[in-house]
Protein backbone atom coordinates (compact mmCIF):
# COMPACT_ATOMS: atom_id res chain seq x y z
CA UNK A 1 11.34 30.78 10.94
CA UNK A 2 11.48 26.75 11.05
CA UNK A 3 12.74 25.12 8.19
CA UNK A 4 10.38 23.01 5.50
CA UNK A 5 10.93 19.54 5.46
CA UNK A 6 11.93 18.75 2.11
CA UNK A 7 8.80 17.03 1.32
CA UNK A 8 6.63 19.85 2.67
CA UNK A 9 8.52 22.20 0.76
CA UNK A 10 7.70 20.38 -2.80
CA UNK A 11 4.16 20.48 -1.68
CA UNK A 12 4.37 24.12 -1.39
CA UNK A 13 6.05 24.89 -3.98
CA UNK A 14 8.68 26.18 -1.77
CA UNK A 15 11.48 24.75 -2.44
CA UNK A 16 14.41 26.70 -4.40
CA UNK A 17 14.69 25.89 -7.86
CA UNK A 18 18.07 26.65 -10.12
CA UNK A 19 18.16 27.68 -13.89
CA UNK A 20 21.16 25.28 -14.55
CA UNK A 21 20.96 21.93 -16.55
CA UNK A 22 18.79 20.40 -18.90
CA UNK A 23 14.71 20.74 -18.49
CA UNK A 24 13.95 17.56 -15.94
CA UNK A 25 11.71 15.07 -17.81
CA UNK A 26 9.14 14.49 -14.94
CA UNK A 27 7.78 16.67 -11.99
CA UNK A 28 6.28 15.30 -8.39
CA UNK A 29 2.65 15.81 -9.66
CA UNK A 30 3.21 12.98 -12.74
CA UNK A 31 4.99 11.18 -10.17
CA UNK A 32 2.11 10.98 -7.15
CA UNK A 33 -0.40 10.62 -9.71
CA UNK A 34 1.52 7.33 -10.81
CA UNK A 35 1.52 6.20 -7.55
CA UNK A 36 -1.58 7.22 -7.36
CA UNK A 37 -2.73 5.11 -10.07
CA UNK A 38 -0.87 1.94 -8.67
CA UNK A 39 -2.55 2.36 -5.23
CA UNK A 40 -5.55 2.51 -6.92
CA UNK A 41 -5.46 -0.82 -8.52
CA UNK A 42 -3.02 -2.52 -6.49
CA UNK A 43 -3.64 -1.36 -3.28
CA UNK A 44 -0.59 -0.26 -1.02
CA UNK A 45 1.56 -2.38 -1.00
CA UNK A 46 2.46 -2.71 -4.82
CA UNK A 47 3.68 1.15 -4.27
CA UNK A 48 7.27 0.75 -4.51
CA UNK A 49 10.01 3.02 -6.10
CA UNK A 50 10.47 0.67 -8.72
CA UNK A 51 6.87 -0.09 -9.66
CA UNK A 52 6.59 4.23 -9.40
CA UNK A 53 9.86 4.37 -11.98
CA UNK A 54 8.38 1.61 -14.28
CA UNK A 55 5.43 3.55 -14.21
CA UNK A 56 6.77 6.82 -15.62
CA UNK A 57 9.40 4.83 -17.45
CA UNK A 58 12.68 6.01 -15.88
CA UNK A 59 14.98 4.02 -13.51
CA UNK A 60 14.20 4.30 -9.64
CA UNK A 61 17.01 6.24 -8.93
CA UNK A 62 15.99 9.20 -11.10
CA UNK A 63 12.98 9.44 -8.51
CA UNK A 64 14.71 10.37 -5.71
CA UNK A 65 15.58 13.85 -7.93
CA UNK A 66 11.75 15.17 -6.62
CA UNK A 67 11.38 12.55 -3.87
CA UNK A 68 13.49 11.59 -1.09
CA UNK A 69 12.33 8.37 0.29
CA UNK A 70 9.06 5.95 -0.08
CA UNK A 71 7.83 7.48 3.25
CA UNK A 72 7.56 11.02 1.45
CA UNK A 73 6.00 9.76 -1.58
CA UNK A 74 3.37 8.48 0.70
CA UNK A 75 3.22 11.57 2.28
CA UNK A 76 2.34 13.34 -0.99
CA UNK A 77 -0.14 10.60 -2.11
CA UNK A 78 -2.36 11.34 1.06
CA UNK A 79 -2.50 14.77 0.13
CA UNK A 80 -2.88 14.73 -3.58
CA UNK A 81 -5.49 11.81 -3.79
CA UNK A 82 -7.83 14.18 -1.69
CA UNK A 83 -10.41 16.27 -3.84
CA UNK A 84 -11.48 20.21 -3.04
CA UNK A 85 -13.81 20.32 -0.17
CA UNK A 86 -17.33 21.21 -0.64
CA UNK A 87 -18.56 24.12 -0.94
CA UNK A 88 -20.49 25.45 2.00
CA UNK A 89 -22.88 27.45 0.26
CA UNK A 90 -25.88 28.55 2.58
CA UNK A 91 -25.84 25.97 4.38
CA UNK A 92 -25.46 26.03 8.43
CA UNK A 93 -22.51 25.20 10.31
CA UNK A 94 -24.18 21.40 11.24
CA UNK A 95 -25.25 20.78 7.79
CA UNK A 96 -21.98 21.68 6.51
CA UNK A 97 -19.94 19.39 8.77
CA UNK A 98 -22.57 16.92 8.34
CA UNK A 99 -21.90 17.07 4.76
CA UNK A 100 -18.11 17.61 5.51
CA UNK A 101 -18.22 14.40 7.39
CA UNK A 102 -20.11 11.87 5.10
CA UNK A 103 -17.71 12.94 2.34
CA UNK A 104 -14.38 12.22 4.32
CA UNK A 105 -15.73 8.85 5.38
CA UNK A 106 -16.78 8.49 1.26
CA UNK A 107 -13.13 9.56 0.46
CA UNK A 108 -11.57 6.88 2.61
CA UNK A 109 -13.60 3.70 1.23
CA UNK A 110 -13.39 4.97 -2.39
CA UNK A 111 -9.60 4.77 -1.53
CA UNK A 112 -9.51 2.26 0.92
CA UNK A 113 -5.77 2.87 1.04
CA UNK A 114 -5.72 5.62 2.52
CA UNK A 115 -6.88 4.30 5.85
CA UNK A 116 -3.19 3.33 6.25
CA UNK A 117 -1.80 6.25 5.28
CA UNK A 118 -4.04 8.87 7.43
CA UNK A 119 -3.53 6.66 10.29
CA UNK A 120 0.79 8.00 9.80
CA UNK A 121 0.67 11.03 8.35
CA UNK A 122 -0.75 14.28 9.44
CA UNK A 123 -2.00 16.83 6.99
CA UNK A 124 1.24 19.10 5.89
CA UNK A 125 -0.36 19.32 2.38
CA UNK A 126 -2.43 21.91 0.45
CA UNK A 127 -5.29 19.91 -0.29
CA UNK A 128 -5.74 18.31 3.40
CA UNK A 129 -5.18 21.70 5.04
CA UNK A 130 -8.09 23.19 2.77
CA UNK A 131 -10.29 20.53 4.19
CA UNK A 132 -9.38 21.23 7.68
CA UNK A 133 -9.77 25.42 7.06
CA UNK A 134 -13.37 24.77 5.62
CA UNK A 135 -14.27 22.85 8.82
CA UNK A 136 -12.59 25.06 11.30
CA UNK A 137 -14.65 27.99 9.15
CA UNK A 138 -17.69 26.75 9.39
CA UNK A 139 -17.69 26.95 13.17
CA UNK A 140 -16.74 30.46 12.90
CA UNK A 141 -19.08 32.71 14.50
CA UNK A 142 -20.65 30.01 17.15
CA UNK A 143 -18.41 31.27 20.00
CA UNK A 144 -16.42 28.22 20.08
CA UNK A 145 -13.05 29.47 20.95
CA UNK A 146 -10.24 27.99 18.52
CA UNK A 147 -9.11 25.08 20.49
CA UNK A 148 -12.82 24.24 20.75
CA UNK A 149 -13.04 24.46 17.02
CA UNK A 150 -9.87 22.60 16.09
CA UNK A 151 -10.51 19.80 18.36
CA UNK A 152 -14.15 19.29 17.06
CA UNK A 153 -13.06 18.89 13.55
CA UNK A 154 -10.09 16.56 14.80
CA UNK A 155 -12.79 14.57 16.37
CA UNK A 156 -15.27 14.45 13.11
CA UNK A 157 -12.15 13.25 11.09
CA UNK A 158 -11.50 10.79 13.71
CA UNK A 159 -14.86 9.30 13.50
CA UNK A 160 -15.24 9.44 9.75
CA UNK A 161 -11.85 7.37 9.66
CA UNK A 162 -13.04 4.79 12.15
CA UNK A 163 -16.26 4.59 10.64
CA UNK A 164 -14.63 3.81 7.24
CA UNK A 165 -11.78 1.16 8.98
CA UNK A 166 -14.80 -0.70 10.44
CA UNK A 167 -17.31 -0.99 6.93
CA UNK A 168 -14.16 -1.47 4.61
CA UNK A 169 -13.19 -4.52 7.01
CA UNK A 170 -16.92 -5.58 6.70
CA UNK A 171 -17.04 -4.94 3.14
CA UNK A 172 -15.74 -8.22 1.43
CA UNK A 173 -18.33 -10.06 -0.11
CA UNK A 174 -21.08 -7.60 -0.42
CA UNK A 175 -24.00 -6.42 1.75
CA UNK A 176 -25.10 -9.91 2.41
CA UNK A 177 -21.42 -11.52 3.74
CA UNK A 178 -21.46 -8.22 6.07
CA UNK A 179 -25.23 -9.02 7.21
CA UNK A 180 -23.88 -12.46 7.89
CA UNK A 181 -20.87 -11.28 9.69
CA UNK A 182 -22.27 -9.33 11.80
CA UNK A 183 -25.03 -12.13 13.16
CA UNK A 184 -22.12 -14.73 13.62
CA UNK A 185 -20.28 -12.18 15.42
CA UNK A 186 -23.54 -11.43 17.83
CA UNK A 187 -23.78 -15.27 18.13
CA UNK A 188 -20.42 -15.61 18.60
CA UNK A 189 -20.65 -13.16 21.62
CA UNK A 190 -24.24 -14.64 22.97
CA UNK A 191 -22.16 -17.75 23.62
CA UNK A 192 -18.89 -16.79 24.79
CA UNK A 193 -19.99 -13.76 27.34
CA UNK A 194 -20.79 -15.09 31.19
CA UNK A 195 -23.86 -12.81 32.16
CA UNK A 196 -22.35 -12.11 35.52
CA UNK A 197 -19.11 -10.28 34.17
CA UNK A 198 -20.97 -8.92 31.33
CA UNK A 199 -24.73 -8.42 32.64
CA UNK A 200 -25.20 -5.77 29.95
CA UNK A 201 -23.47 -6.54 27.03
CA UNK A 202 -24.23 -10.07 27.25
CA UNK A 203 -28.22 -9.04 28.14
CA UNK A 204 -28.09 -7.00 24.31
CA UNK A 205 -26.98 -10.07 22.48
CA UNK A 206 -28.76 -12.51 24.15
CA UNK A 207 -31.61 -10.16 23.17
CA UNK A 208 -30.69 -10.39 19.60
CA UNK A 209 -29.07 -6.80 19.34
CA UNK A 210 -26.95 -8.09 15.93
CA UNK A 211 -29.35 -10.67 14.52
CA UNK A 212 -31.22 -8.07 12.21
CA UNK A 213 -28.04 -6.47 11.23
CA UNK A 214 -29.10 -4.32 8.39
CA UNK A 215 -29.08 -0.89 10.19
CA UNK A 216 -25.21 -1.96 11.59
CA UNK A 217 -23.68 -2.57 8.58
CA UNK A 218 -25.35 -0.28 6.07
CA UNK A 219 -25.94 3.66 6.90
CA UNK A 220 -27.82 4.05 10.27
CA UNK A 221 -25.06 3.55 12.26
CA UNK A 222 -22.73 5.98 10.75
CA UNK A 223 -25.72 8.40 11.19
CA UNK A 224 -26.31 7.96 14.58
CA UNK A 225 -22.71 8.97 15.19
CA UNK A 226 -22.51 11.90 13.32
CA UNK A 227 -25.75 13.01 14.93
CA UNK A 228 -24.56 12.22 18.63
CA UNK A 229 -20.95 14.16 17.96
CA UNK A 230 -22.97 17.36 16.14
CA UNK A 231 -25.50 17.23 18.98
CA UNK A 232 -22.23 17.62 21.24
CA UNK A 233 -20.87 20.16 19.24
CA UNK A 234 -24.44 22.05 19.49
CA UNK A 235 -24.10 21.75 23.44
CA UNK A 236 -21.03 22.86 23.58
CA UNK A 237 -22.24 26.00 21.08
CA UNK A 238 -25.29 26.68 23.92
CA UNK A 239 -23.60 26.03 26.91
CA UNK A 240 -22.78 29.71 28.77
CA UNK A 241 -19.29 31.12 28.97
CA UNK A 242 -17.44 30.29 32.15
C-alpha cells in the first residue's frame, strides 16, 4: 500500500495521532478556514504563514505542527472551500451534470481564487472527490465504460474552469465595462486581421460578430457549451458498442 502524503493524510484523518503532551490549541480545520477567510477578502496572495498565524493568534512556526509548507495549506484550502455537491434527486444523468456544471463554474467566480489553485492542485481531498463520485455516478447505467465516464467529467470540470477564467477576467467594472470590452476587442480584431490569412475569422468580425456582445459576456455562451459537450456525451451514450 502507497504511503499518504502528509497533507493527504490530515485530510483523511489518517494520520497517527499520540496521547502524549498537552491538548494542541488549534486543529487544520480552524486553520484552512483562516486562510480561508483571508483569501476571501484578500485574495491569494495575502495568504501567507504569517498573515494565517496572526489570524489564529499564534506565531508562524506553531503552524507548521498541522501544516507542512504554504503549498499544503493551499492544498487544503481547495478542498475545504468546496461545498457538498448537489443532490441528484430524480433528475436524469444530463440534467444532473448540467446542474453539476453551472454550480462548479458558480463555485469558482464566488471564489475567484480558486482559479489559481485548481489550475495546481488535483483533487486528493474529501470534499473534491465527493464532487467527482456524484458526476462519475450519474453516468452510471448509460454504458459508458469507466474511462468514458471519468474523462467526461474531467472534461465538464475543464470547461466550467475555463468558462469561469474567461468571465472573472471580463468581470471588472460590471456588465457594461465587459459589453464594452468585448466590442473593442471585435474592433480591435476587424482592424488588425488581413482577410486573406484569416478569410473566416476576419469575415465574423467584419460582420459585427462582437458588436452586440450581450449574449458573450452574460449566460448564452456558457450555455451553448454545456449543451454542445452534453450533446457529445449523449452521442457517445447512443453510439453502438464496437
Amino acid at each position: 500500500m502507497a504511503e499518504l502524503p502528509p497533507v493527504v493524510a490530515r485530510m483523511w484523518d489518517r494520520e497517527p495521532t499520540t496521547r502524549r503532551g498537552p491538548r494542541p490549541r488549534l486543529d487544520l480545520a480552524t486553520i484552512t478556514m483562516a486562510a480561508i477567510e483571508i483569501a476571501d477578502a484578500e485574495g491569494l496572495a495575502a495568504v501567507s504563514m504569517g498573515n494565517v498565524a496572526a489570524q489564529v493568534g499564534v506565531a508562524p512556526m506553531a503552524l507548521y505542527r498541522y501544516v507542512g509548507s504554504k503549498d499544503e495549506l493551499l492544498t487544503v484550502m481547495a478542498d475545504s472551500a468546496v461545498p457538498p455537491p448537489p443532490e441528484r434527486g430524480n433528475l436524469s444523468w444530463r440534467a444532473y451534470l448540467a446542474t453539476w456544471t453551472r454550480l462548479t463554474r458558480d463555485l469558482l467566480l464566488s471564489r475567484p481564487w480558486l482559479l489559481d489553485l485548481r489550475q495546481s492542485t488535483p483533487p486528493m481531498g474529501p470534499r473534491r472527490l465527493l464532487w467527482l463520485d456524484r458526476a462519475l455516478d450519474a453516468l452510471s447505467g448509460t454504458g459508458l465504460d469507466d474511462g468514458q465516464k471519468f474523462n467526461a467529467a474531467t472534461v465538464l470540470t475543464g470547461y466550467a474552469l475555463t468558462d469561469a477564467t474567461l468571465t472573472h477576467s471580463l468581470s471588472a467594472g460590471g456588465k457594461a465595462a465587459r459589453a464594452k470590452g468585448a466590442t473593442e476587442y471585435g474592433e480591435i480584431l476587424t482592424e488588425v486581421l488581413d482577410p486573406v490569412t484569416y478569410p473566416a475569422l476576419s469575415a465574423m468580425m467584419r460582420s459585427g460578430l462582437l458588436r452586440d456582445s450581450t449574449g458573450w459576456t452574460e449566460d448564452t455562451d456558457f450555455q451553448f457549451g454545456l449543451d454542445l459537450l452534453l450533446d457529445g456525451i449523449e452521442a457517445l451514450i447512443a453510439r453502438p458498442a464496437r
